[in-house]
N, C-alpha and C. Protein backbone atom coordinates (compact mmCIF):
# COMPACT_ATOMS: atom_id res chain seq x y z
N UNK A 1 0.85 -1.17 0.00
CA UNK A 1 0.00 0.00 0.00
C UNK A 1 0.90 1.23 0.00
N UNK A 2 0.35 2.02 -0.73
CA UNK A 2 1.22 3.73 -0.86
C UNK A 2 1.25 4.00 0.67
N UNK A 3 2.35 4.95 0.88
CA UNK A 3 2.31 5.44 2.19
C UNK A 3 1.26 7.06 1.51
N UNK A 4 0.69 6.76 2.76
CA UNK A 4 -0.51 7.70 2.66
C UNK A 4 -1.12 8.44 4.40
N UNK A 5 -1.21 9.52 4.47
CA UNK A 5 -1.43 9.65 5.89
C UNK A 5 -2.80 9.33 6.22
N UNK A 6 -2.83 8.71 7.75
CA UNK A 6 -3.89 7.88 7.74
C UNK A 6 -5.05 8.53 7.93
N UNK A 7 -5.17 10.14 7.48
CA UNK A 7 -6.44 10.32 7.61
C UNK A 7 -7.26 9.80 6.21
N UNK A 8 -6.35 9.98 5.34
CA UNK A 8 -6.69 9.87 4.10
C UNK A 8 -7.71 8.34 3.88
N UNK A 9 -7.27 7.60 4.90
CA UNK A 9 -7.54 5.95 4.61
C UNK A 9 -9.65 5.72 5.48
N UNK A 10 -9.85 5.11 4.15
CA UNK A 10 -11.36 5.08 4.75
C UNK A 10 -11.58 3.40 4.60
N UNK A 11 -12.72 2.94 5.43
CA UNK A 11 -12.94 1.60 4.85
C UNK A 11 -14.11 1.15 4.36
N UNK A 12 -14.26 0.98 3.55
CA UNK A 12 -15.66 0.31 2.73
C UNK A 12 -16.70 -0.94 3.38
N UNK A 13 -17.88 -0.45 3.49
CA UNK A 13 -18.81 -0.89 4.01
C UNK A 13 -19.38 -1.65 3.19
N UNK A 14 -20.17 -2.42 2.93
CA UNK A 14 -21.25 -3.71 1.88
C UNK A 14 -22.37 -3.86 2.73
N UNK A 15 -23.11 -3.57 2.49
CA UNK A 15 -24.46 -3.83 3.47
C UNK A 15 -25.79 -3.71 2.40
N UNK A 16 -27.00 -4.45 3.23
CA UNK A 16 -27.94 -4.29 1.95
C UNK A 16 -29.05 -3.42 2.48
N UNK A 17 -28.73 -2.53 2.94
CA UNK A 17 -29.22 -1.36 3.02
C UNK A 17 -30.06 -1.40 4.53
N UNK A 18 -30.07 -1.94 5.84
CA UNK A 18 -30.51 -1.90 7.07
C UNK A 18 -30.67 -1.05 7.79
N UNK A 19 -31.35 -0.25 8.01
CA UNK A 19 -30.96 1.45 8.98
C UNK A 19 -30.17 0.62 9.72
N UNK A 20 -29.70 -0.28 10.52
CA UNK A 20 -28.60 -0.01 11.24
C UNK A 20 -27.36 0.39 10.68
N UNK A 21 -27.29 0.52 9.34
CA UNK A 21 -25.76 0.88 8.68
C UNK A 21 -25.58 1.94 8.41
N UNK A 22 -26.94 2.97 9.00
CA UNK A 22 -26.63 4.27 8.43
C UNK A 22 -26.10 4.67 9.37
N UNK A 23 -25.38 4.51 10.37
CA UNK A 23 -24.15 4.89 10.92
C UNK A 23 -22.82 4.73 10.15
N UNK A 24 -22.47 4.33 8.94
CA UNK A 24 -21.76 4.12 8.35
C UNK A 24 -22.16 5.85 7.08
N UNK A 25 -23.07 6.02 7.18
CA UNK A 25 -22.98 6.92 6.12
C UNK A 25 -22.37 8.23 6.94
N UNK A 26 -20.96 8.35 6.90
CA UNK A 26 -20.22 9.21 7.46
C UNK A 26 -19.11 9.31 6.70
N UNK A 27 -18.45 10.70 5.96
CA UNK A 27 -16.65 10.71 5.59
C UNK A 27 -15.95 9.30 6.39
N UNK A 28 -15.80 8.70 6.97
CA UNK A 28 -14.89 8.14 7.55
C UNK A 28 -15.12 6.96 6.56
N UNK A 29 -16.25 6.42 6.05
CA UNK A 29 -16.22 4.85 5.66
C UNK A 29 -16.74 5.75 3.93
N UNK A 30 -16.66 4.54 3.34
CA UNK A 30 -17.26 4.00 2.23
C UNK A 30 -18.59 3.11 2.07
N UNK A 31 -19.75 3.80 2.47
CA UNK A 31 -20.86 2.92 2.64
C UNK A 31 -21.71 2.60 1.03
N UNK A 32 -21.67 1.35 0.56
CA UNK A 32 -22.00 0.69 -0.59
C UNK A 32 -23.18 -0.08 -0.27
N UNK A 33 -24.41 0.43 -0.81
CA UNK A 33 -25.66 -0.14 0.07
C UNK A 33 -26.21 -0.63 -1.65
N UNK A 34 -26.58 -1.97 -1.12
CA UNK A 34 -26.76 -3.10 -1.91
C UNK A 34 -28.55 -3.08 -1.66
N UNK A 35 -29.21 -2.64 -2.24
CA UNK A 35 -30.58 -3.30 -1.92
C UNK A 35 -31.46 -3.71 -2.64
N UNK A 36 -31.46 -5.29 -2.47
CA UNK A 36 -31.34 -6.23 -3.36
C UNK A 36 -33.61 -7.16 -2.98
N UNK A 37 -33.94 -6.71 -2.20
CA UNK A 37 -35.44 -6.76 -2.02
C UNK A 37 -35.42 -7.89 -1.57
N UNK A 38 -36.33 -8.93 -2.26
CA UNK A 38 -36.65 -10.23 -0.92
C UNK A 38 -36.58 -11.39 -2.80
N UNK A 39 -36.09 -12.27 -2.26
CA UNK A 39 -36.36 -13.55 -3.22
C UNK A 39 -35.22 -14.17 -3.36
N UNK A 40 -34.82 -14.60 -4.73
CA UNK A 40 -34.05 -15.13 -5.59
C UNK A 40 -32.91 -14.18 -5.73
N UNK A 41 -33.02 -13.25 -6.02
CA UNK A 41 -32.31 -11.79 -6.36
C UNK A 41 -31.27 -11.71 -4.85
N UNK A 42 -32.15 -11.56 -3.93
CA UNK A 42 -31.38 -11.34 -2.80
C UNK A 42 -30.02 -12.36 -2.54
N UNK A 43 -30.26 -13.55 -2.76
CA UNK A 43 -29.05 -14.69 -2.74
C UNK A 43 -28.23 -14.73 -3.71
N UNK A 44 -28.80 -14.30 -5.08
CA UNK A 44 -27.42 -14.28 -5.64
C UNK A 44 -26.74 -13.04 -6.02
N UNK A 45 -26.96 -12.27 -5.37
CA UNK A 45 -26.06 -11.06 -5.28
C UNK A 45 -24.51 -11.53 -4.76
N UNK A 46 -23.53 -10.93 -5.47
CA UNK A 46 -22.65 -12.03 -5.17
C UNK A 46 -21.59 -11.45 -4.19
N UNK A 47 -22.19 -9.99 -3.78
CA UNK A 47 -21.25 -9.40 -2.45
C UNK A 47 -21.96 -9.61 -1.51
N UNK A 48 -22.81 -10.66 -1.23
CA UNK A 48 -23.11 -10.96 0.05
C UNK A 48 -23.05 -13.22 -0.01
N UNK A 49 -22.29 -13.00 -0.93
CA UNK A 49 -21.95 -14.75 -0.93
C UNK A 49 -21.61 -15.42 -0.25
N UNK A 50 -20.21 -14.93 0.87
CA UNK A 50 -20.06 -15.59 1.78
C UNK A 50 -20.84 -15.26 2.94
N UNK A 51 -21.97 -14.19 3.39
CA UNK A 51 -22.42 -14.14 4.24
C UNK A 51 -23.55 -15.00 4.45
N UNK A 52 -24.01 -15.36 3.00
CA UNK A 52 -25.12 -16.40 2.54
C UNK A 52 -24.70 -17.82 2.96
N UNK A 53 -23.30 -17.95 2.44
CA UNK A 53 -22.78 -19.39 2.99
C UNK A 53 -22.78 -19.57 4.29
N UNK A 54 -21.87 -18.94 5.05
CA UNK A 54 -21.96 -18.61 6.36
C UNK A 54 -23.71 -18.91 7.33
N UNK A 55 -24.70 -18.01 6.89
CA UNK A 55 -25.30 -18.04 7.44
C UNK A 55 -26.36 -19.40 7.17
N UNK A 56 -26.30 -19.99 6.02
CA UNK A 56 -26.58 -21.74 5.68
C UNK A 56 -25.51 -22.53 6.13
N UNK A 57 -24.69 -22.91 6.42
CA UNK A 57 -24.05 -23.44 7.43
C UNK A 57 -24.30 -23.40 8.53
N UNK A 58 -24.68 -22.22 9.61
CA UNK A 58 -25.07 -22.36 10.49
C UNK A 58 -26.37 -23.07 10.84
N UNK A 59 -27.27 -22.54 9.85
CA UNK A 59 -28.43 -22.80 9.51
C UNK A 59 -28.83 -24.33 9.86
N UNK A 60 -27.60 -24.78 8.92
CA UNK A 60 -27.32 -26.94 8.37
C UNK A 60 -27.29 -26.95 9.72
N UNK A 61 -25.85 -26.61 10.38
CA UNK A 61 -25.49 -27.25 11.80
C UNK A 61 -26.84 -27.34 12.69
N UNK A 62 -27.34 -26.40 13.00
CA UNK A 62 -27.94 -26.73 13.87
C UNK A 62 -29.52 -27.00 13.99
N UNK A 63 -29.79 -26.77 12.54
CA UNK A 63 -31.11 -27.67 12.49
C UNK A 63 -30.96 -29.41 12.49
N UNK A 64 -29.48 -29.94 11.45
CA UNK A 64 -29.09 -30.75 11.53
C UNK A 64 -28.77 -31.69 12.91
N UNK A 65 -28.51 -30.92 13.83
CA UNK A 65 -27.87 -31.65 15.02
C UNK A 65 -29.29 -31.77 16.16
N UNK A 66 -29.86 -30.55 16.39
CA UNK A 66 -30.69 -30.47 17.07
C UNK A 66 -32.15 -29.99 16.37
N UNK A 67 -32.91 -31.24 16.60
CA UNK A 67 -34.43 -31.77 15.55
C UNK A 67 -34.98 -30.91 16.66
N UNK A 68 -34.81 -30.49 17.59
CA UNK A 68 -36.45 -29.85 18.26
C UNK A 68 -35.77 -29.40 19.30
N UNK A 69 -35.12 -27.61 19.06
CA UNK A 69 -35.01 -27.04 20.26
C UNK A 69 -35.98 -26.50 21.00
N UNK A 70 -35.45 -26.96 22.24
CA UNK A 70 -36.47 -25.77 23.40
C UNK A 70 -35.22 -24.88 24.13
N UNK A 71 -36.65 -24.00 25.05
CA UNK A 71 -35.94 -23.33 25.80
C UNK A 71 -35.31 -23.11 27.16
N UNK A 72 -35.76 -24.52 27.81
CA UNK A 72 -34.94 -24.94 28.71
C UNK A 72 -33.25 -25.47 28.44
N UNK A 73 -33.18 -26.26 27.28
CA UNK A 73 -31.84 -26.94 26.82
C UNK A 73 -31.12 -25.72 25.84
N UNK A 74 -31.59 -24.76 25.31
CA UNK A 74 -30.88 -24.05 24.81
C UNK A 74 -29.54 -23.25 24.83
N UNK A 75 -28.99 -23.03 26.77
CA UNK A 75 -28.04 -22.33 26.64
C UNK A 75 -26.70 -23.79 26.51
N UNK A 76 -27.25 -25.07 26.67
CA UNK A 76 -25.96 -26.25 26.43
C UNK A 76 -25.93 -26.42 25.02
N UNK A 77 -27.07 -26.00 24.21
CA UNK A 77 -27.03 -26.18 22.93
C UNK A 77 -25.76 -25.23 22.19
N UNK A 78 -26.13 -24.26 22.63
CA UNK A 78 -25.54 -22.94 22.58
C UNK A 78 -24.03 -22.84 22.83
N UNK A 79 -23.54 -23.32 23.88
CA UNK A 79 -22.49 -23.93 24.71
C UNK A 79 -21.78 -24.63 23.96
N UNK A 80 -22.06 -25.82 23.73
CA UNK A 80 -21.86 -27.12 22.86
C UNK A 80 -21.44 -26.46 21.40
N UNK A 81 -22.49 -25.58 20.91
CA UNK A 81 -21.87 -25.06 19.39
C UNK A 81 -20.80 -24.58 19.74
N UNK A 82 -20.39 -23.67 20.31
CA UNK A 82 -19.25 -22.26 20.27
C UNK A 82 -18.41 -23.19 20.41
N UNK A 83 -18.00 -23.97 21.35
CA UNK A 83 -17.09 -24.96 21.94
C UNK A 83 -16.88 -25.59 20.33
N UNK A 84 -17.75 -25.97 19.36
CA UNK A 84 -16.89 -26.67 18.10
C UNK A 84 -16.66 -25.72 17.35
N UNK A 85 -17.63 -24.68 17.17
CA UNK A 85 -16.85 -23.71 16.45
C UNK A 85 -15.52 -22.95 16.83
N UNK A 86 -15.58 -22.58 17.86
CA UNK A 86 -13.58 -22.29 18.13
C UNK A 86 -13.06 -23.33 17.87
N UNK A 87 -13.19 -24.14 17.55
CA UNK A 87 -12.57 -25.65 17.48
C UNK A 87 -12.50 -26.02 16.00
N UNK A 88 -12.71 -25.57 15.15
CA UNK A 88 -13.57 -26.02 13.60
C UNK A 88 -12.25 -25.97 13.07
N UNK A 89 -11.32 -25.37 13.41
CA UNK A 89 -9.54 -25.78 12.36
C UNK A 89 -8.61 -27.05 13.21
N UNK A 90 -8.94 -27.52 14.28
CA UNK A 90 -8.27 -28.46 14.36
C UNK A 90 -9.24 -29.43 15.29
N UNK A 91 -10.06 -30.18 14.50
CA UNK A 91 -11.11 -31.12 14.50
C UNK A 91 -10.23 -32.64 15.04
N UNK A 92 -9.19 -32.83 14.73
CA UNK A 92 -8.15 -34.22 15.41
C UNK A 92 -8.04 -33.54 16.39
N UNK A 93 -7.63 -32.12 17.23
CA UNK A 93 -7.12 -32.30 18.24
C UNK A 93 -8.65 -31.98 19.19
N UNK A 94 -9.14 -31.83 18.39
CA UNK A 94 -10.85 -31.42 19.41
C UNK A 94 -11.04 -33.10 19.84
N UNK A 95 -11.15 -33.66 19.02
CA UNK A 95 -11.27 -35.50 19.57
C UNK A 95 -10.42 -35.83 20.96
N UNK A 96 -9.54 -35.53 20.77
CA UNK A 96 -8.56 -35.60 21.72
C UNK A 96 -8.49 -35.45 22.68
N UNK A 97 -8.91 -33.69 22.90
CA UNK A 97 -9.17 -33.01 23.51
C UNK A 97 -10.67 -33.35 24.64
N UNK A 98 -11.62 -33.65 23.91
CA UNK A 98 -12.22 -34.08 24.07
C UNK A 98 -12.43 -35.44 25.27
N UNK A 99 -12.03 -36.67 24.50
CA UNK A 99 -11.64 -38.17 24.80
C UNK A 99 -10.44 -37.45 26.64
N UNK A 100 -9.47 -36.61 26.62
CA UNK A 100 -9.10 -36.73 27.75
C UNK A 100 -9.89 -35.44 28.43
N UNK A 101 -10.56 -34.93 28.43
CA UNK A 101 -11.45 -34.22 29.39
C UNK A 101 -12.22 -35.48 29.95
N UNK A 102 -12.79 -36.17 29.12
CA UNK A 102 -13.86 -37.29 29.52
C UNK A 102 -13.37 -38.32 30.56
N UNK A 103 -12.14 -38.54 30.32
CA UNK A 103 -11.71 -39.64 30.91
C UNK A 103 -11.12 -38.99 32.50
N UNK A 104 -10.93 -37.79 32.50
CA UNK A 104 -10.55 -36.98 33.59
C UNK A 104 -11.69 -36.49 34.41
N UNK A 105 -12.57 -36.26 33.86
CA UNK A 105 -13.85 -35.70 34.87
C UNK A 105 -14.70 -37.28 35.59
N UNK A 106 -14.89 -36.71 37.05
CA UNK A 106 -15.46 -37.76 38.15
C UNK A 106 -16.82 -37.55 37.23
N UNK A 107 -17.51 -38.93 37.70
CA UNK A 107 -18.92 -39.40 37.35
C UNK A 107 -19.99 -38.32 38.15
N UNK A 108 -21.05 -37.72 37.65
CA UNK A 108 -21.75 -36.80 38.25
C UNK A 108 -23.55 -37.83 38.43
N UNK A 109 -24.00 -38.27 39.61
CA UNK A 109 -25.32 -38.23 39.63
C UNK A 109 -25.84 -37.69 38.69
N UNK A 110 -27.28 -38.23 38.00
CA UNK A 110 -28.04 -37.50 37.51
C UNK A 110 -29.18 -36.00 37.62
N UNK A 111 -29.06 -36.56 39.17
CA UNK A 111 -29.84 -35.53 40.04
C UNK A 111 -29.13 -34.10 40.05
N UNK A 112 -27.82 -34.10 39.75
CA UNK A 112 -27.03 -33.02 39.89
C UNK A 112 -26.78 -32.71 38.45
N UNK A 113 -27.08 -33.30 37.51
CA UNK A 113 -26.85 -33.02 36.11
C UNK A 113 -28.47 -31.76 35.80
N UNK A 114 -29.31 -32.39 36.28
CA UNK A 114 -30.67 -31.92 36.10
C UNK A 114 -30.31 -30.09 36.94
N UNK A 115 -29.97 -30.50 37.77
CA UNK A 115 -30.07 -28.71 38.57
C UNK A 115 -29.26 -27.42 37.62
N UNK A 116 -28.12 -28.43 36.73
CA UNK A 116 -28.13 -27.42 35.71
C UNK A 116 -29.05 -26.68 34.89
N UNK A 117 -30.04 -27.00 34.59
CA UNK A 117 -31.18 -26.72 33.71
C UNK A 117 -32.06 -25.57 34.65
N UNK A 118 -31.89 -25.86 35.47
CA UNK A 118 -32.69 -24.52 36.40
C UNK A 118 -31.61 -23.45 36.36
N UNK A 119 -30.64 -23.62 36.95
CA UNK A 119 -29.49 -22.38 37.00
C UNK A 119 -29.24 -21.72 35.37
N UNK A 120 -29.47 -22.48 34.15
CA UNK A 120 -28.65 -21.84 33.00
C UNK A 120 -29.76 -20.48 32.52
């Protein structure tokens, strides 16, 4: 990059047009408002492609894993995701990782497994 003084330097925004981004319509950014309406049109706009992927992936995971959330089990659901997603680049050592937590933690009653569900 040119040396340039850094007022000069702005950064470009992509959004599809949300009043929350009109905080972006300021000198400081580059706000590029995409508004692309509701359908077919909206997905294949192709500056919001990986946010599309992204947000169907999540989508897969966890309709995929969990057939019928409620709202008692939700914050282990919740729990349980983040824990693989920080984890999603090294999937051998999450096994691992995993397998010796398990083998290290004492056996818990059930009765004491359940009182989690009130506290979360």
């Amino acid at each position: 990059m040119p040396n340039r003084p850094l007022t000069t330097l702005r950064s470009q925004i992509i959004s599809d047009g949300l009043g929350c981004f009109r905080a972006f319509d300021t000198p400081r950014y580059v706000h590029d408002c995409h508004i692309t309406g509701g359908g077919r049109t909206r997905v294949e706009n192709p500056a919001f492609n990986w946010v599309n992927t992204l947000l169907g992936n999540v989508k897969n995971a966890i309709s995929g894993t969990y057939h019928a959330i409620r709202g008692q089990h939700a914050p282990r659901y919740l729990a349980e995701f983040e824990y693989r997603f920080n984890r999603r680049y090294d999937l051998k050592g999450m096994i691992l990782r995993f397998l010796t937590v398990a083998a290290r933690t004492p056996t818990m009653p059930y009765r004491f497994q359940k009182l989690a569900n009130s506290y979360a």
